[in-house]
PDB file of N, CA and C in Angstrom:
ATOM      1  N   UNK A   1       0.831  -1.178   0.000  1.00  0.00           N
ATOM      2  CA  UNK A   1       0.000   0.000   0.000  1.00  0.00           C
ATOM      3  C   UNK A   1       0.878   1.244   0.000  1.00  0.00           C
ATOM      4  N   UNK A   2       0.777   2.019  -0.641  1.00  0.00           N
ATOM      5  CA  UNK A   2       1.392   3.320  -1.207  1.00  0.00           C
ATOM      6  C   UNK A   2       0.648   4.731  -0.377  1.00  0.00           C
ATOM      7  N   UNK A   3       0.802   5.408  -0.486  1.00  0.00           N
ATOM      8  CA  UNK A   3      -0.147   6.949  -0.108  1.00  0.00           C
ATOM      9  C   UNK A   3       0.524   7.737  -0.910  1.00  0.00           C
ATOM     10  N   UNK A   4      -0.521   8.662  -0.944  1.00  0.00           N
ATOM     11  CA  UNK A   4      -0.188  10.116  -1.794  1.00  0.00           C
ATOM     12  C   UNK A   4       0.760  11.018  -0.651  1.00  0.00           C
ATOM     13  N   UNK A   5       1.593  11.349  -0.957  1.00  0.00           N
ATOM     14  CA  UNK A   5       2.750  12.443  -0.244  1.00  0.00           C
ATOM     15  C   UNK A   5       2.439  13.539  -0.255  1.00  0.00           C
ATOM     16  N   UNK A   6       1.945  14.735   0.602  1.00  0.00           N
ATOM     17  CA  UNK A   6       2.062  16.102   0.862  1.00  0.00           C
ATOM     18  C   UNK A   6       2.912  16.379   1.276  1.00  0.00           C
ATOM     19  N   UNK A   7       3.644  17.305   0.440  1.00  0.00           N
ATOM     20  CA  UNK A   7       4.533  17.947   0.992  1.00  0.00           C
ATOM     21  C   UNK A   7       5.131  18.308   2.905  1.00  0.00           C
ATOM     22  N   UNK A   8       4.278  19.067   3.038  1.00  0.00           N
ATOM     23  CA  UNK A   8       4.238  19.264   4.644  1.00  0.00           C
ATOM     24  C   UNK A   8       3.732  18.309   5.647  1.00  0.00           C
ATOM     25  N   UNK A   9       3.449  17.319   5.245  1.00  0.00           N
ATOM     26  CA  UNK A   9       2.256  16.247   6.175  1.00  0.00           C
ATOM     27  C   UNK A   9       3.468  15.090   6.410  1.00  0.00           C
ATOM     28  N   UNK A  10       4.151  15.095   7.464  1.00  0.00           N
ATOM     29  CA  UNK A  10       4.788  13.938   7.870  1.00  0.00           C
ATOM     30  C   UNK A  10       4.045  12.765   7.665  1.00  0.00           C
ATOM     31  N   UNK A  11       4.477  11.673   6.960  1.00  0.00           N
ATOM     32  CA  UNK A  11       4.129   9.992   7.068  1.00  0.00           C
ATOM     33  C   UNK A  11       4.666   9.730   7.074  1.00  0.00           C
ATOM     34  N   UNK A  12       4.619   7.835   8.076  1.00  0.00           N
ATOM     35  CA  UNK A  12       5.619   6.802   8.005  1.00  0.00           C
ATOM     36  C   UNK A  12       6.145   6.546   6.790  1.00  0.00           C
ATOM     37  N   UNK A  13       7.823   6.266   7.352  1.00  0.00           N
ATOM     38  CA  UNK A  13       8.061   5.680   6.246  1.00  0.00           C
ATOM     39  C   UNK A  13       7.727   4.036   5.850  1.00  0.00           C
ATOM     40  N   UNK A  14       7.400   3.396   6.601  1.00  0.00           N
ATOM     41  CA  UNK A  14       6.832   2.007   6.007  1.00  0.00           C
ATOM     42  C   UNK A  14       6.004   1.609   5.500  1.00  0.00           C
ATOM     43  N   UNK A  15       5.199   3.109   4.930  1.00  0.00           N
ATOM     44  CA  UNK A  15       4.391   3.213   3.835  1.00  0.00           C
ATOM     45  C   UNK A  15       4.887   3.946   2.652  1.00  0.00           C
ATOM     46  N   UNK A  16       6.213   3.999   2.790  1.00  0.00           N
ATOM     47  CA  UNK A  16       6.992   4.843   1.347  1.00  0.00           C
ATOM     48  C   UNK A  16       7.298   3.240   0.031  1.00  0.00           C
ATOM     49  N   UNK A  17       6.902   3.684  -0.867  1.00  0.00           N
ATOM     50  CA  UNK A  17       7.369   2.731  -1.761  1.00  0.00           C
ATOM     51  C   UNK A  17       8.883   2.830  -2.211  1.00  0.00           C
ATOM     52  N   UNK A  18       9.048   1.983  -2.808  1.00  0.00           N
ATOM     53  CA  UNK A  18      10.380   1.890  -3.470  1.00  0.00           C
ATOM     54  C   UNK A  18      11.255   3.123  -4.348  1.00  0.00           C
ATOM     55  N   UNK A  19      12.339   3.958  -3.934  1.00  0.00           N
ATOM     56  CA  UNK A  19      12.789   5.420  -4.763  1.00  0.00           C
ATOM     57  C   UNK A  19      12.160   6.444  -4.040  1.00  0.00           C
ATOM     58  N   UNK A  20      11.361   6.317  -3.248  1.00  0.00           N
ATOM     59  CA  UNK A  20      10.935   7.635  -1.877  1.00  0.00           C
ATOM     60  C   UNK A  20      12.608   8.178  -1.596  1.00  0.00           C
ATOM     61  N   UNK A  21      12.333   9.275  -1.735  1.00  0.00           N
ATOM     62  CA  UNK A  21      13.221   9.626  -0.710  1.00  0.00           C
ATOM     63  C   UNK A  21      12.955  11.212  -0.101  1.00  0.00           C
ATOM     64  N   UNK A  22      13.612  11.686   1.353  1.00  0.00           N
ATOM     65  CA  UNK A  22      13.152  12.342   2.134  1.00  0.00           C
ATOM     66  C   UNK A  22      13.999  12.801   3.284  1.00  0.00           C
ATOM     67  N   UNK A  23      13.295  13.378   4.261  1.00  0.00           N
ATOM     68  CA  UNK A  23      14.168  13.515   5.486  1.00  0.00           C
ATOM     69  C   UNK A  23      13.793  13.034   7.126  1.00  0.00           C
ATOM     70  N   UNK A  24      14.431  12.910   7.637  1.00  0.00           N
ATOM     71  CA  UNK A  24      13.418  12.620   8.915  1.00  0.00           C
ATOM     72  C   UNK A  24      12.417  13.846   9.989  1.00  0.00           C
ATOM     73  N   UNK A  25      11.632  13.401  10.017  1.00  0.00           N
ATOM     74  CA  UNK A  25      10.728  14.641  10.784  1.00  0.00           C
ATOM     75  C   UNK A  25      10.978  14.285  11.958  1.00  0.00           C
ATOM     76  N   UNK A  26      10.813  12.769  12.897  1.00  0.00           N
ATOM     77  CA  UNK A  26      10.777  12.565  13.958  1.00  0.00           C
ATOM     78  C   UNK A  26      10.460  10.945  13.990  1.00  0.00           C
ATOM     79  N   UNK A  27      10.478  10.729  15.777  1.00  0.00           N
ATOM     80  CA  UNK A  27      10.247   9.020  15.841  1.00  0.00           C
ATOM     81  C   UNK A  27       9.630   9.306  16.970  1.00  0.00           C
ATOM     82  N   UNK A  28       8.326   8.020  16.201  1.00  0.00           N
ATOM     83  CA  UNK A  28       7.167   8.202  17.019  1.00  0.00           C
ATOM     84  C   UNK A  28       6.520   6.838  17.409  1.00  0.00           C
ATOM     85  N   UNK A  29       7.367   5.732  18.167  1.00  0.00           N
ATOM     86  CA  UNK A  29       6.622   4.804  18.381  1.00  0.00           C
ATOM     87  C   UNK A  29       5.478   4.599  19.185  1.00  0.00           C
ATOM     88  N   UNK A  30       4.679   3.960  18.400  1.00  0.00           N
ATOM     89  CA  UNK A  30       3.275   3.695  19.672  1.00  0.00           C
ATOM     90  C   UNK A  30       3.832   2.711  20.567  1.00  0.00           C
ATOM     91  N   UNK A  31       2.618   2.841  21.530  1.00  0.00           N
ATOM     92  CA  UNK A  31       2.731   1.921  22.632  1.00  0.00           C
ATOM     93  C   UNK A  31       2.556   0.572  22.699  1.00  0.00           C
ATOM     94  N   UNK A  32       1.435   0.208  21.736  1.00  0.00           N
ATOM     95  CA  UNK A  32       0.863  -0.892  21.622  1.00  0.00           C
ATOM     96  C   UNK A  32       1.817  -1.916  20.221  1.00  0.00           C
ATOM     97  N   UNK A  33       2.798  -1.211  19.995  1.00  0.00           N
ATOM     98  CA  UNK A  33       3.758  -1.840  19.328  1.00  0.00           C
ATOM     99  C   UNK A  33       3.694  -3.472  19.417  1.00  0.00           C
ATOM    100  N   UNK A  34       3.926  -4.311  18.467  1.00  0.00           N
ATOM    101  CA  UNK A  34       4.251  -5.518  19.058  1.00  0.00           C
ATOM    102  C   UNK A  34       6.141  -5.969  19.299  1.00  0.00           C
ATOM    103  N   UNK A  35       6.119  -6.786  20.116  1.00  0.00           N
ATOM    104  CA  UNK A  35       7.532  -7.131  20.407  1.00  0.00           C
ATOM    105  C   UNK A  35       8.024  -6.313  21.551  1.00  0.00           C
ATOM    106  N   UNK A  36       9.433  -5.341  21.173  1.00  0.00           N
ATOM    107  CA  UNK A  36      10.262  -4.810  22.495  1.00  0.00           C
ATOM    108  C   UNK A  36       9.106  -3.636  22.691  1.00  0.00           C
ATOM    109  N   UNK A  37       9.345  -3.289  23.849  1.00  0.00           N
ATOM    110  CA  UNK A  37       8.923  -1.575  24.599  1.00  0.00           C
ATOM    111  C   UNK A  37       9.327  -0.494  23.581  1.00  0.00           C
ATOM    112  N   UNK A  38       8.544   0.459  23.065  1.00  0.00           N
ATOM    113  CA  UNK A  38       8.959   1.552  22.441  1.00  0.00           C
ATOM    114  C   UNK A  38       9.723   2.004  22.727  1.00  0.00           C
ATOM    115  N   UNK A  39       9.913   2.477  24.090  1.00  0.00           N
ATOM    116  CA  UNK A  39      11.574   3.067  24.150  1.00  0.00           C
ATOM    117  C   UNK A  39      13.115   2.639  23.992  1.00  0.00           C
ATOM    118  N   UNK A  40      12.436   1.058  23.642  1.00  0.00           N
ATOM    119  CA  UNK A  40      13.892   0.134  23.307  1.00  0.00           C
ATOM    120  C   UNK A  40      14.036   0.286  21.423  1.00  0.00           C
ATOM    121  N   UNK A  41      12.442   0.040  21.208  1.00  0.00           N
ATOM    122  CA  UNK A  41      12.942   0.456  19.602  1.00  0.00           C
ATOM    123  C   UNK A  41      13.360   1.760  19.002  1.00  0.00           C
ATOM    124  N   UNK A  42      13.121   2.833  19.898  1.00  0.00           N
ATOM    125  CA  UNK A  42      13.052   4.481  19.515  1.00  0.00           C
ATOM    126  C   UNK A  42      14.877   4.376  19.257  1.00  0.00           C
ATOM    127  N   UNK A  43      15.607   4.342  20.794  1.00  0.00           N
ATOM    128  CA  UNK A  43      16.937   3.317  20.800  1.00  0.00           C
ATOM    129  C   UNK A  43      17.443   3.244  19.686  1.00  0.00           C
ATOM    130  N   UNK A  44      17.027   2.095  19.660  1.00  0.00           N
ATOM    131  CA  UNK A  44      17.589   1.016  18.463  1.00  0.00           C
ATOM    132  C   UNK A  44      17.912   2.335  16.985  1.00  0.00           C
ATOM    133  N   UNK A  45      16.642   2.553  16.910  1.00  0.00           N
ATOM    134  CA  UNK A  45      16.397   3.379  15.509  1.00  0.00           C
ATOM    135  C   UNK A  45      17.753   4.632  15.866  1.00  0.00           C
ATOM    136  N   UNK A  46      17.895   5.253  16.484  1.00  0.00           N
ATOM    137  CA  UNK A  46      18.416   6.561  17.060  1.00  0.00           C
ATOM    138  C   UNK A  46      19.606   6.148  16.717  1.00  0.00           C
ATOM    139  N   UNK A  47      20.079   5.048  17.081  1.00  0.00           N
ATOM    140  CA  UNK A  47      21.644   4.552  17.044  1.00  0.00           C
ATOM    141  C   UNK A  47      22.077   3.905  15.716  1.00  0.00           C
ATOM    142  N   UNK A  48      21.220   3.690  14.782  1.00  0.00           N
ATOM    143  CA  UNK A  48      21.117   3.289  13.460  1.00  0.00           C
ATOM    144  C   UNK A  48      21.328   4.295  12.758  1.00  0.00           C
ATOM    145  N   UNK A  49      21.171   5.546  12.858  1.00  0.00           N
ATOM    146  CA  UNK A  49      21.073   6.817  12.558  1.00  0.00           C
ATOM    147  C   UNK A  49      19.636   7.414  12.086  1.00  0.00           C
ATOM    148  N   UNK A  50      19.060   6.494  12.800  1.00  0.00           N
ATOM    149  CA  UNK A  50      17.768   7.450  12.039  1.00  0.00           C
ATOM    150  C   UNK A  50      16.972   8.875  13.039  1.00  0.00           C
ATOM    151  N   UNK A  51      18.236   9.723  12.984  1.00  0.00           N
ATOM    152  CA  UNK A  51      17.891  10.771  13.438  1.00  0.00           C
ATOM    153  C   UNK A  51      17.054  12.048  12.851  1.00  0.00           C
ATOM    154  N   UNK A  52      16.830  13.001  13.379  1.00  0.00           N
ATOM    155  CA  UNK A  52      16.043  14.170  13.071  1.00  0.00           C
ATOM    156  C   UNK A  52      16.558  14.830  12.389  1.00  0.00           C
ATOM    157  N   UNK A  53      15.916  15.328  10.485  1.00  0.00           N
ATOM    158  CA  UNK A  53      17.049  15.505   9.665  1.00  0.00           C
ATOM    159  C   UNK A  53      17.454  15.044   8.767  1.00  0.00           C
ATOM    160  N   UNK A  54      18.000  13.665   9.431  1.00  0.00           N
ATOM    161  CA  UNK A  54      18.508  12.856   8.306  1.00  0.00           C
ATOM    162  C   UNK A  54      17.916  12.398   7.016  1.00  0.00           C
ATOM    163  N   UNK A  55      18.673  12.468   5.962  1.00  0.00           N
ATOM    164  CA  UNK A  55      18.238  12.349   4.325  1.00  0.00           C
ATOM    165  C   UNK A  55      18.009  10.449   4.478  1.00  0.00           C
ATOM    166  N   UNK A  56      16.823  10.421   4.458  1.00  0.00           N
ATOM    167  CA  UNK A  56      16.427   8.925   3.655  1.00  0.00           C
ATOM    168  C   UNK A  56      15.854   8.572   2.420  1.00  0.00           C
ATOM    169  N   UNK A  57      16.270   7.186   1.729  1.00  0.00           N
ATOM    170  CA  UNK A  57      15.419   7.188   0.810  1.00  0.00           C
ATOM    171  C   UNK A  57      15.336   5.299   0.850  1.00  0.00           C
ATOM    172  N   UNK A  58      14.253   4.996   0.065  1.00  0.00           N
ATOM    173  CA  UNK A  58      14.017   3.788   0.189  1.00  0.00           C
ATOM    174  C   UNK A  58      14.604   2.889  -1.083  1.00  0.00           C
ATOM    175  N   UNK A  59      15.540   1.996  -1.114  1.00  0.00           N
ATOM    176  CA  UNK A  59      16.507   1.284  -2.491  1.00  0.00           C
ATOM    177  C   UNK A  59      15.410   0.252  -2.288  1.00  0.00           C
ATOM    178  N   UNK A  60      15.131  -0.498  -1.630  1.00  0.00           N
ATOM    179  CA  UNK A  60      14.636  -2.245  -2.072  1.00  0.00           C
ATOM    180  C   UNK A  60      13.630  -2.466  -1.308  1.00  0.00           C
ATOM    181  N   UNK A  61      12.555  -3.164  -2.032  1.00  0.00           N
ATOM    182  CA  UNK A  61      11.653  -4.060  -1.265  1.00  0.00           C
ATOM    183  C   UNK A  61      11.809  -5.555  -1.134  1.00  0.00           C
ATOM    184  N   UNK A  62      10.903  -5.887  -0.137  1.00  0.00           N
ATOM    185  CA  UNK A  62      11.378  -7.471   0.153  1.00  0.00           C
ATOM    186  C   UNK A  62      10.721  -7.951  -0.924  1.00  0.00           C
ATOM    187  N   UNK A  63      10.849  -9.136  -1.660  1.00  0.00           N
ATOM    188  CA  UNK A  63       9.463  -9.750  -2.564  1.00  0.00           C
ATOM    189  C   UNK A  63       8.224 -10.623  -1.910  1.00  0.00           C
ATOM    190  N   UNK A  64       8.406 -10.631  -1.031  1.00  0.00           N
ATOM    191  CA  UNK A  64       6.645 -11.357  -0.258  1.00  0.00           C
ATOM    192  C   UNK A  64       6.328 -10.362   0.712  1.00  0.00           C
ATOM    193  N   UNK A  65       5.129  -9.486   0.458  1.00  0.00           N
ATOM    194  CA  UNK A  65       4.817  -9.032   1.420  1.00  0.00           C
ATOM    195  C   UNK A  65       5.468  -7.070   1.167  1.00  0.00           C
ATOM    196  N   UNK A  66       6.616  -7.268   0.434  1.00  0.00           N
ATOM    197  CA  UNK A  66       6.849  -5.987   0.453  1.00  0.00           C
ATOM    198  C   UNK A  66       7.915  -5.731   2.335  1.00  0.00           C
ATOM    199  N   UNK A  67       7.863  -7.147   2.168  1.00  0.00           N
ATOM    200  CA  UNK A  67       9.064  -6.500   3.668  1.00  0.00           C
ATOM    201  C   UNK A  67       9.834  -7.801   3.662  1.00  0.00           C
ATOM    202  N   UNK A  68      11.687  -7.415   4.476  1.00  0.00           N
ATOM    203  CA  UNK A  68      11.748  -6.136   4.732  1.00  0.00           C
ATOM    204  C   UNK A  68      12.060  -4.738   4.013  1.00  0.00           C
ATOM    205  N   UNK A  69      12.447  -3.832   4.099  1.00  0.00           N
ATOM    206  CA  UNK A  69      13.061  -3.200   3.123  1.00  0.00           C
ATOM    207  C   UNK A  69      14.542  -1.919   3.726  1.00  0.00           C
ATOM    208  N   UNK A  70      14.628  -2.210   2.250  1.00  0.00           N
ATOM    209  CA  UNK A  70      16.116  -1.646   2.780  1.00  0.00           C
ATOM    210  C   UNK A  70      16.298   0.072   2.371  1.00  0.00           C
ATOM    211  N   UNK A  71      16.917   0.629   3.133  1.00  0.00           N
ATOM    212  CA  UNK A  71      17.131   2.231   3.448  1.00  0.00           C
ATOM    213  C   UNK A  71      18.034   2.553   3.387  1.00  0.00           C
ATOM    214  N   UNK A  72      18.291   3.660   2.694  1.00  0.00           N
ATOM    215  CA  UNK A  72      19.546   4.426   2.646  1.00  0.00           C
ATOM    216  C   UNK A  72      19.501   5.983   3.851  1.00  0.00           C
ATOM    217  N   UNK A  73      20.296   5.753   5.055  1.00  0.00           N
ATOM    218  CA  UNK A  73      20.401   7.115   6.050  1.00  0.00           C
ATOM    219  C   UNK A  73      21.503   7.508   6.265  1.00  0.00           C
ATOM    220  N   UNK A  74      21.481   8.982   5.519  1.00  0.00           N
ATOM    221  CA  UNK A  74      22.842   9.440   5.447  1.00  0.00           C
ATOM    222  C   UNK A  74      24.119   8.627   4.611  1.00  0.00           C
ATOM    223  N   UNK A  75      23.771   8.110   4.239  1.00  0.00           N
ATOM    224  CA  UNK A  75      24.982   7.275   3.596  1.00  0.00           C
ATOM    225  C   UNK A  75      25.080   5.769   3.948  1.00  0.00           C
ATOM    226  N   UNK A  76      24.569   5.474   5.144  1.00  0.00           N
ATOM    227  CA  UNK A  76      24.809   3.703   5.242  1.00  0.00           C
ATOM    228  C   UNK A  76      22.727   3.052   4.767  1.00  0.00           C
ATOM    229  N   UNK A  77      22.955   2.042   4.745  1.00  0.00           N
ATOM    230  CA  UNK A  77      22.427   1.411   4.458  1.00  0.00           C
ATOM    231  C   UNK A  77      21.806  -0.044   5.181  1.00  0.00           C
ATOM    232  N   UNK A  78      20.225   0.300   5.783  1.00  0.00           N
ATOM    233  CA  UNK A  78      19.844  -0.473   6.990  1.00  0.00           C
ATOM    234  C   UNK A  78      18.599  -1.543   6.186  1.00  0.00           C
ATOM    235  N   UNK A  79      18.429  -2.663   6.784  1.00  0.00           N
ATOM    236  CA  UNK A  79      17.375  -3.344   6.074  1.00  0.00           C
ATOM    237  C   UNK A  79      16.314  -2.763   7.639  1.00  0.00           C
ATOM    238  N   UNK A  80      15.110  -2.765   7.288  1.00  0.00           N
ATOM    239  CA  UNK A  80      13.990  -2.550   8.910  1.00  0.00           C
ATOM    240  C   UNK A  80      13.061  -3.484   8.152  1.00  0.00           C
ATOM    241  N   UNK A  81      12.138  -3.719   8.904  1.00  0.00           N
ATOM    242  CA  UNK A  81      10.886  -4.497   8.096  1.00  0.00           C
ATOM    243  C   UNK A  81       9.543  -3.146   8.513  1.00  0.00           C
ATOM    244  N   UNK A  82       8.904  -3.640   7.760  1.00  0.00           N
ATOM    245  CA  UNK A  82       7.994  -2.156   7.759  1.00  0.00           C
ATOM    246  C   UNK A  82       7.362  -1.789   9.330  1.00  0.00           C
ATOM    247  N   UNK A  83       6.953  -3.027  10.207  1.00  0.00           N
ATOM    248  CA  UNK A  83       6.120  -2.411  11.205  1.00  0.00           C
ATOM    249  C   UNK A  83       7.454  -1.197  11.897  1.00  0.00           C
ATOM    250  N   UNK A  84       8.547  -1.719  12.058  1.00  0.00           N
ATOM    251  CA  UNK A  84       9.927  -0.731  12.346  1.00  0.00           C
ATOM    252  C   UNK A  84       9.416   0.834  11.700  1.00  0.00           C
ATOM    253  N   UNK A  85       9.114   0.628  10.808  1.00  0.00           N
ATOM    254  CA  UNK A  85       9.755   1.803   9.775  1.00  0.00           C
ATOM    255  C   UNK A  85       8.517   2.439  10.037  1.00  0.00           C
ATOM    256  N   UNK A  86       7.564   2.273  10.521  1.00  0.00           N
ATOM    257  CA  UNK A  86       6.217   2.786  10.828  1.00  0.00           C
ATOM    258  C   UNK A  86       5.746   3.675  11.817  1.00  0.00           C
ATOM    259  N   UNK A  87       7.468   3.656  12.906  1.00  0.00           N
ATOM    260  CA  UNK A  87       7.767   4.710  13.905  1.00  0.00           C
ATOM    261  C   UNK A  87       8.549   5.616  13.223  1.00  0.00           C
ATOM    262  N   UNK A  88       9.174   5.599  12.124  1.00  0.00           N
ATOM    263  CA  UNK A  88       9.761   6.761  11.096  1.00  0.00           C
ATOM    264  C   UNK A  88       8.709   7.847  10.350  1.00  0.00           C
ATOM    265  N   UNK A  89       8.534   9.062  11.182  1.00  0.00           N
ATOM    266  CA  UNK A  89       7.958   9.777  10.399  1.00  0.00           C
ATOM    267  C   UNK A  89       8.858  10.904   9.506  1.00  0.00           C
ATOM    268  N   UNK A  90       8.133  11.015   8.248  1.00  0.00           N
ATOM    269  CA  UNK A  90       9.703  11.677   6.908  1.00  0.00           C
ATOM    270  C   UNK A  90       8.699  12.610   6.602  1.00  0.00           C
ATOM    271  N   UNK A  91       9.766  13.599   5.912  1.00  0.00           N
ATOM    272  CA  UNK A  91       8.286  14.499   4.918  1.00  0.00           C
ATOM    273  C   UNK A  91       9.339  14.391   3.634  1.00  0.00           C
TER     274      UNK A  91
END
């Protein structure tokens, strides 16, 4: 599933298709996340570089399912699977 992009309207990125690319607005995990505690994945993401700012864009999708997929931040290159990437908000 794809969405239409506004300019100014932050969305996840684990709804960006394939050649998105963008910056980071912020990280916003919910609570009801499944798996670790949000503040362990916020973490995780932060130290990956997916900081506030940072230039992303999306190189690859998985082929079943469309996950995981792989990201380009700042220059390195992370695989996330989408529910991850769903605490990434970009504009």
């Amino acid at each position: 599933m794809t969405i239409a992009v506004q300019p100014d309207q932050p969305f996840p990125l684990g709804l960006a298709a394939r050649g998105y690319a963008g910056s980071i607005h912020r990280i916003e995990v919910s609570e009801g996340h499944p798996g670790l505690p949000a503040i362990e994945i916020e973490r995780r993401l932060i130290e990956l570089g997916f900081v506030e700012g940072a230039t992303v864009s999306v190189l690859h999708e998985g082929l079943f399912g469309r996950d995981p997929i792989a990201i380009r931040v700042n220059g390195a290159t992370v695989a996330l699977r989408r529910r991850e990437a769903m605490a990434i908000l970009t504009r």
